[in-house]
Protein backbone atom coordinates (compact mmCIF):
# COMPACT_ATOMS: atom_id res chain seq x y z
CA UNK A 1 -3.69 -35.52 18.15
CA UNK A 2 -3.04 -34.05 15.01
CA UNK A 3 -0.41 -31.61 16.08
CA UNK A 4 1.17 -34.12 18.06
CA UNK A 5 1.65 -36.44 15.30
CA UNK A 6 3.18 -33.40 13.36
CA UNK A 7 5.93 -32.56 16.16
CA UNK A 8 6.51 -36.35 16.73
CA UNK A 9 7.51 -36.74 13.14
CA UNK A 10 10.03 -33.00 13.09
CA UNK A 11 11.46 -34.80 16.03
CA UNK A 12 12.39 -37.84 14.28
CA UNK A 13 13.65 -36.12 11.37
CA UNK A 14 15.69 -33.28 14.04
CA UNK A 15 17.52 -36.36 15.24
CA UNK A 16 17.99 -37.51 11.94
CA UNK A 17 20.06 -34.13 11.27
CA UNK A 18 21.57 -33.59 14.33
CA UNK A 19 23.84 -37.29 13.70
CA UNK A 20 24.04 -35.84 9.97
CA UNK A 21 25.85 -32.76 10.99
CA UNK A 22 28.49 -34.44 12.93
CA UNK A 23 30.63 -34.85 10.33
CA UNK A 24 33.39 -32.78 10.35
CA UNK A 25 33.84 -31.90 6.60
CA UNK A 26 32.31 -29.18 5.23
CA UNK A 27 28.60 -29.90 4.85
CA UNK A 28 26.91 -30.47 1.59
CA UNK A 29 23.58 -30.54 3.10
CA UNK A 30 21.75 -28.37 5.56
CA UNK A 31 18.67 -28.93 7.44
CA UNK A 32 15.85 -26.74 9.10
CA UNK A 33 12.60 -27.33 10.96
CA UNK A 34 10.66 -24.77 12.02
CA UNK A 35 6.28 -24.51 13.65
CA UNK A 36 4.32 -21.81 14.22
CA UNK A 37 1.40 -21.37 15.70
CA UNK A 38 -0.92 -18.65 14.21
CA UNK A 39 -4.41 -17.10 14.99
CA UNK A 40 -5.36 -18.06 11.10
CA UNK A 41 -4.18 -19.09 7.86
CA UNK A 42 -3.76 -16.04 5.89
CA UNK A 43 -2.26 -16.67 2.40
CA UNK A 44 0.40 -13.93 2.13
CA UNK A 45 0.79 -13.95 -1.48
CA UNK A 46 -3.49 -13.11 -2.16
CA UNK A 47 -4.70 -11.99 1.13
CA UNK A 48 -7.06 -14.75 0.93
CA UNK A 49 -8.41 -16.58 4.25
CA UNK A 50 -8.22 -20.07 3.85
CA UNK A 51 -8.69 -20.80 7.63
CA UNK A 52 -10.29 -18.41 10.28
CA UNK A 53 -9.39 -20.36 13.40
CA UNK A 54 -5.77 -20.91 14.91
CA UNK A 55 -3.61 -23.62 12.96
CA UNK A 56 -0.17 -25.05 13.50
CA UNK A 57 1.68 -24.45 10.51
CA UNK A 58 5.37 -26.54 10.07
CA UNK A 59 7.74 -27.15 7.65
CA UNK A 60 11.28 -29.53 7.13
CA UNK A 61 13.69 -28.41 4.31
CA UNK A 62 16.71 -29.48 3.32
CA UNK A 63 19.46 -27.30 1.11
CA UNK A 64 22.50 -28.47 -0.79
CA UNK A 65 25.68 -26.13 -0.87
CA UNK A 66 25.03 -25.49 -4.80
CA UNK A 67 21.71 -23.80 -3.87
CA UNK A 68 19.20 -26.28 -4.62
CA UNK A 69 16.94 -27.29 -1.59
CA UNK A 70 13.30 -29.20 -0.78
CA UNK A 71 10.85 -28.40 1.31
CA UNK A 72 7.46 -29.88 2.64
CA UNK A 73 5.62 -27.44 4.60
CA UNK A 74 1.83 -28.43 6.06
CA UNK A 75 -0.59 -26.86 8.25
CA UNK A 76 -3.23 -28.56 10.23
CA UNK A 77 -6.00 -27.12 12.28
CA UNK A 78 -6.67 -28.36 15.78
CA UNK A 79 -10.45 -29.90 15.25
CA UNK A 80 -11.09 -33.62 14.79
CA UNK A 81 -11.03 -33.99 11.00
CA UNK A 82 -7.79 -34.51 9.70
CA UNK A 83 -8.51 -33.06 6.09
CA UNK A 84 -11.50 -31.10 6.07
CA UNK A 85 -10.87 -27.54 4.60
CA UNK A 86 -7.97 -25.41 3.76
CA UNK A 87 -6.72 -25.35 7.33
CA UNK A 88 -5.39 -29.07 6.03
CA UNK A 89 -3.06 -28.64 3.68
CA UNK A 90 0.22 -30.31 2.75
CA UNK A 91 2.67 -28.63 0.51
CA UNK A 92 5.97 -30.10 -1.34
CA UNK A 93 8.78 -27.52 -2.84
CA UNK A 94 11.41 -27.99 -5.19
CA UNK A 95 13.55 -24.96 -6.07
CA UNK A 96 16.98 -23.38 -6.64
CA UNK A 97 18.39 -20.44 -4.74
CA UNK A 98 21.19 -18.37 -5.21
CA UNK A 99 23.69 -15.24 -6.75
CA UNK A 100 23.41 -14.02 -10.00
CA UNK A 101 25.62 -11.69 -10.60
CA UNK A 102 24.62 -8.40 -8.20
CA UNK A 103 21.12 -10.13 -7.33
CA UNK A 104 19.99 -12.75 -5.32
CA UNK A 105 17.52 -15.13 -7.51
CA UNK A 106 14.65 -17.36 -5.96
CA UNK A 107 13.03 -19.88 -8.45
CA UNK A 108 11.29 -23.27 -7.72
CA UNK A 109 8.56 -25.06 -8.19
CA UNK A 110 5.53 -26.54 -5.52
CA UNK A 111 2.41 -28.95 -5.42
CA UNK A 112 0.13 -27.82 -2.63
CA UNK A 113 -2.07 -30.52 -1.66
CA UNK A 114 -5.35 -29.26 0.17
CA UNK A 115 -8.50 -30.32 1.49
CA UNK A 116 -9.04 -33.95 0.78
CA UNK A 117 -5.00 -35.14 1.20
CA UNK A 118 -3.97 -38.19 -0.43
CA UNK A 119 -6.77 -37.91 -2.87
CA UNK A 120 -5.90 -37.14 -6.00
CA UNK A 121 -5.57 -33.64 -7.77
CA UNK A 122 -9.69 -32.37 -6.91
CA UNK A 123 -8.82 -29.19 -5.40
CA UNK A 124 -5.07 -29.26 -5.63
CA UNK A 125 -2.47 -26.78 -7.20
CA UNK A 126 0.72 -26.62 -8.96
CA UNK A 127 2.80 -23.37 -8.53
CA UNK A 128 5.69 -22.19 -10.32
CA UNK A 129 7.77 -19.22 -8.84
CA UNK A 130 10.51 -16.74 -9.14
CA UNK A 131 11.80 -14.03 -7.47
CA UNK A 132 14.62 -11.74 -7.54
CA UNK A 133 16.30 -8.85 -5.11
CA UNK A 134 19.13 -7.02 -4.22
CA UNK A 135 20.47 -6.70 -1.11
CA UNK A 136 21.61 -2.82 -0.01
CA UNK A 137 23.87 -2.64 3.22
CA UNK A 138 24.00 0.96 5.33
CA UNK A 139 24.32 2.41 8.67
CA UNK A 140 21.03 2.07 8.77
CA UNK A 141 19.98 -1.76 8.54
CA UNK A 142 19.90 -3.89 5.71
CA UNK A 143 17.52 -3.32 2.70
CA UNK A 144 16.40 -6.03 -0.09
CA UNK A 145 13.90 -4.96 -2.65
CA UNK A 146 12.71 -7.64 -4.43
CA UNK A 147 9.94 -8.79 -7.69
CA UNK A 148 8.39 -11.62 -7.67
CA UNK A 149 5.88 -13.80 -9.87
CA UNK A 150 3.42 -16.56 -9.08
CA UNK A 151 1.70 -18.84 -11.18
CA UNK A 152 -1.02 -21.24 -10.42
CA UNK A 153 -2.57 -23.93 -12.11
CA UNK A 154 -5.13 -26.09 -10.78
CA UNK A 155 -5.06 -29.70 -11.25
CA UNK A 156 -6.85 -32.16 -13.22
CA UNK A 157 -10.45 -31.69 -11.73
CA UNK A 158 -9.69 -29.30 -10.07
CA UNK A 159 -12.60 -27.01 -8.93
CA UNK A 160 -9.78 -24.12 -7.67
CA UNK A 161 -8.86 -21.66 -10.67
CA UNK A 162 -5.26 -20.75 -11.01
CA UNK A 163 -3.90 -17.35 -11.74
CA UNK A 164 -1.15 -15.22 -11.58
CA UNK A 165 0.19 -12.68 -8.78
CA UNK A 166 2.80 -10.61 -9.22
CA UNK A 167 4.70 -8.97 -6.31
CA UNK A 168 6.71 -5.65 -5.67
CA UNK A 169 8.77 -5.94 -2.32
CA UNK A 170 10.78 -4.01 0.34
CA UNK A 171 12.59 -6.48 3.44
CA UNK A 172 14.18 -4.90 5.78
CA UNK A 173 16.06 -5.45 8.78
CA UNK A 174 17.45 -3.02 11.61
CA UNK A 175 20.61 -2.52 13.52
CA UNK A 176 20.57 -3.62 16.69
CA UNK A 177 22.67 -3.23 19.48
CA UNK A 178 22.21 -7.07 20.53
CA UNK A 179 23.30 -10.16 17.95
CA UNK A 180 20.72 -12.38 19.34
CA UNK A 181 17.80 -10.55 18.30
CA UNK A 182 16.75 -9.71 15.05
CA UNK A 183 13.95 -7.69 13.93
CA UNK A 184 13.23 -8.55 9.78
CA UNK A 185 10.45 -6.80 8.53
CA UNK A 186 8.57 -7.25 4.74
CA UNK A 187 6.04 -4.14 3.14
CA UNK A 188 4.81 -5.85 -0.49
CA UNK A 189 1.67 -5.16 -3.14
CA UNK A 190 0.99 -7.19 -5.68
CA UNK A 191 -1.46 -7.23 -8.67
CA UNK A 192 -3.53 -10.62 -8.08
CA UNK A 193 -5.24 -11.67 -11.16
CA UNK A 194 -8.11 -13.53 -9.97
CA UNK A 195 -6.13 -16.55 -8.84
CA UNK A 196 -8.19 -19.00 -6.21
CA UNK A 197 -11.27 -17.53 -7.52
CA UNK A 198 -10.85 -14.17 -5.40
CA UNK A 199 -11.55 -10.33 -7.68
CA UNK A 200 -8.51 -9.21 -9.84
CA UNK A 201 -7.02 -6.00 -8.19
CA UNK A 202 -4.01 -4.88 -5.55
CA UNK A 203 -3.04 -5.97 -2.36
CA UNK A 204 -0.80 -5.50 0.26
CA UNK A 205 1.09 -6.88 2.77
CA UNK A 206 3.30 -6.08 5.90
CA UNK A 207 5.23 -8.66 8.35
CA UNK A 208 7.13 -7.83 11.16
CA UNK A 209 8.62 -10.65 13.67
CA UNK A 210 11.30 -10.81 16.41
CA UNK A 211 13.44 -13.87 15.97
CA UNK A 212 15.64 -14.69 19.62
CA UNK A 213 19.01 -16.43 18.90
CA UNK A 214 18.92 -18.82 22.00
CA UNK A 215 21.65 -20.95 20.77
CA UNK A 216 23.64 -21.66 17.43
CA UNK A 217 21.26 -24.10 16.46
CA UNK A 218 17.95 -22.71 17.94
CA UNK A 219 16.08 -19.70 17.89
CA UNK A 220 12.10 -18.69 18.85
CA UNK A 221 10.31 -16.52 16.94
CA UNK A 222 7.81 -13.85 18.69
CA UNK A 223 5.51 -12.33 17.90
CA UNK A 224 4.63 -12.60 14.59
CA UNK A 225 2.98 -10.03 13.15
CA UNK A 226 1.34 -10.27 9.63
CA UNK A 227 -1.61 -7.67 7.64
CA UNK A 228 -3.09 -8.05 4.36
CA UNK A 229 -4.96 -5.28 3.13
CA UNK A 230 -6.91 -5.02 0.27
CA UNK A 231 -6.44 -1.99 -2.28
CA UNK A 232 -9.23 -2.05 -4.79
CA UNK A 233 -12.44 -0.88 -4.04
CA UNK A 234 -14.42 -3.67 -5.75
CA UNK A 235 -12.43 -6.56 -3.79
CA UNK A 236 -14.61 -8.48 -1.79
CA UNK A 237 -11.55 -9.30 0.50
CA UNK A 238 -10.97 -7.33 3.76
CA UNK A 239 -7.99 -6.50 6.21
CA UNK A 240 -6.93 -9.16 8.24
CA UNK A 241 -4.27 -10.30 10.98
CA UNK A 242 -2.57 -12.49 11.97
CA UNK A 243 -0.42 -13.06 15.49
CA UNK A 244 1.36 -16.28 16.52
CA UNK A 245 5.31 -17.49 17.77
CA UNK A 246 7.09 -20.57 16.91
CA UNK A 247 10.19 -22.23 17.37
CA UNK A 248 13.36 -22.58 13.98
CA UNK A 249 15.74 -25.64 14.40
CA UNK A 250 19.09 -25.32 11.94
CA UNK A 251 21.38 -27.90 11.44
C-alpha cells in the first residue's frame, strides 16, 4: 500500500512535468523522478544500517537553469507501519549547484525527517553540506575527484547526536562503445566523527551501477551495486551490501 501510494503520487507529479516541458522556450526549470528498490538502507555517507530489509527508496527534484534546485527524497519499507523505524524516512533538500571557476561546487542544505513523520523534531536531523571536484577528461573515461563535508545536528529533542563526516572521493566513468549505456562508478573514505551515535574512525565506500538510456527522457538503472566497509579496528560497524534497480524519469 505504501509503495503504491508513493508511485501514485511521482505519477501525478511526472504528468505535471511532462505538460511543463512543452514549452518551446528554453527551459528555466527541469524535473526528475527517479525509485529504487534496494536489499537495505545503507547510509552511504557513515556506513550505518538504518534498515536491514528491502525498501523502496524515491525521490522528485526540481532544478532552475542558475543552479539552484529542491529535492524531497523518502524511503519506505514494505511492512504495515507507515513510520516505524529508519526504513521510514522523509527527506527535504535545498541547495545550489554549479562552476566555480575550474571546479564543480555542490552546497545545500536538508531536514531528514525519520521515524515518527509528521511529528515534530524527536529524532530528526538538519544537515548542511558541501562538496567540491574537478572533472578530468582522457582516452580513458572520465575522472572527478571530489571533497566533501557533512554536518549534522539533531533537532530539538532529539535523541540522534549529530556529527561531522568528511569525505575524500574518486567518480569515474568508462568509455564505452555504446551511448546508451553508462557505467559510473564512486571509491570514497571518509573520517566519521561519531555522527548518529556510531564510533569515530574511517570508512569506505564503493558504487558501481549500469544506467540503460531507453529513451531521451527515460532510463533504468541495473544493478546497483553499493559496499561500505569499515576501516578502524575498534568500529563496531561491519561490511555490508547492497543490490537493487530502479527506474530515472527527466524532463
Amino acid at each position: 500500500m505504501k509503495a503504491g501510494m508513493v508511485i501514485i503520487a511521482m505519477s501525478c507529479c511526472l504528468q505535471a512535468a511532462e505538460l511543463a516541458s512543452t514549452n518551446t522556450e528554453p527551459k528555466m526549470f527541469s524535473f526528475s523522478a527517479k525509485s529504487a528498490v534496494l536489499s537495505q538502507y545503507v547510509f552511504a555517507e557513515t556506513g550505518q544500517v538504518f534498515h536491514d530489509d528491502p525498501v523502496l527508496q524515491s525521490e522528485i527534484g526540481v532544478e532552475t537553469k542558475w543552479g539552484i534546485y529542491a529535492t524531497i527524497w523518502h524511503s519506505t519499507d514494505f511492512d504495515s507501519d507507515p513510520s516505524g523505524d529508519y526504513g521510514d524516512e522523509l527527506d527535504y533538500y535545498l541547495g545550489w549547484a554549479g562552476n566555480v571557476g575550474p571546479v564543480s561546487l555542490d552546497v545545500g542544505f536538508s531536514y531528514f525527517d525519520a521515524i515518527e513523520l509528521f511529528r515534530g523534531a524527536k529524532d530528526d536531523t538538519f544537515y548542511l553540506y558541501a562538496r567540491v571536484g574537478k572533472t578530468f577528461e582522457s582516452k580513458t573515461g572520465s575522472y572527478t575527484p571530489f571533497l566533501k563535508g557533512n554536518l549534522y545536528i539533531n533537532g530539538r529533542g532529539s535523541e540522534v547526536e549529530g556529527g561531522t563526516v568528511v569525505t575524500a572521493g574518486l567518480e569515474y566513468e568508462p568509455p564505452l562503445p555504446i551511448e546508451w549505456l553508462s557505467l559510473p562508478a564512486r571509491f570514497q573514505i571518509g573520517y566519521d566523527d561519531g555522527a548518529f551515535g556510531n564510533d569515530n574512525g574511517f570508512i569506505s565506500g564503493f558504487a558501481l551501477e549500469a544506467n540503460w538510456q531507453v529513451s531521451e527522457r527515460f532510463s533504468i538503472t541495473a544493478p546497483i551495486l553499493q559496499v561500505s566497509i569499515p576501516l578502524t579496528t575498534h568500529d563496531e560497524r561491519e561490511t555490508e551490501w547492497v543490490i537493487g534497480g530502479g527506474i530515472v524519469f527527466n524532463f
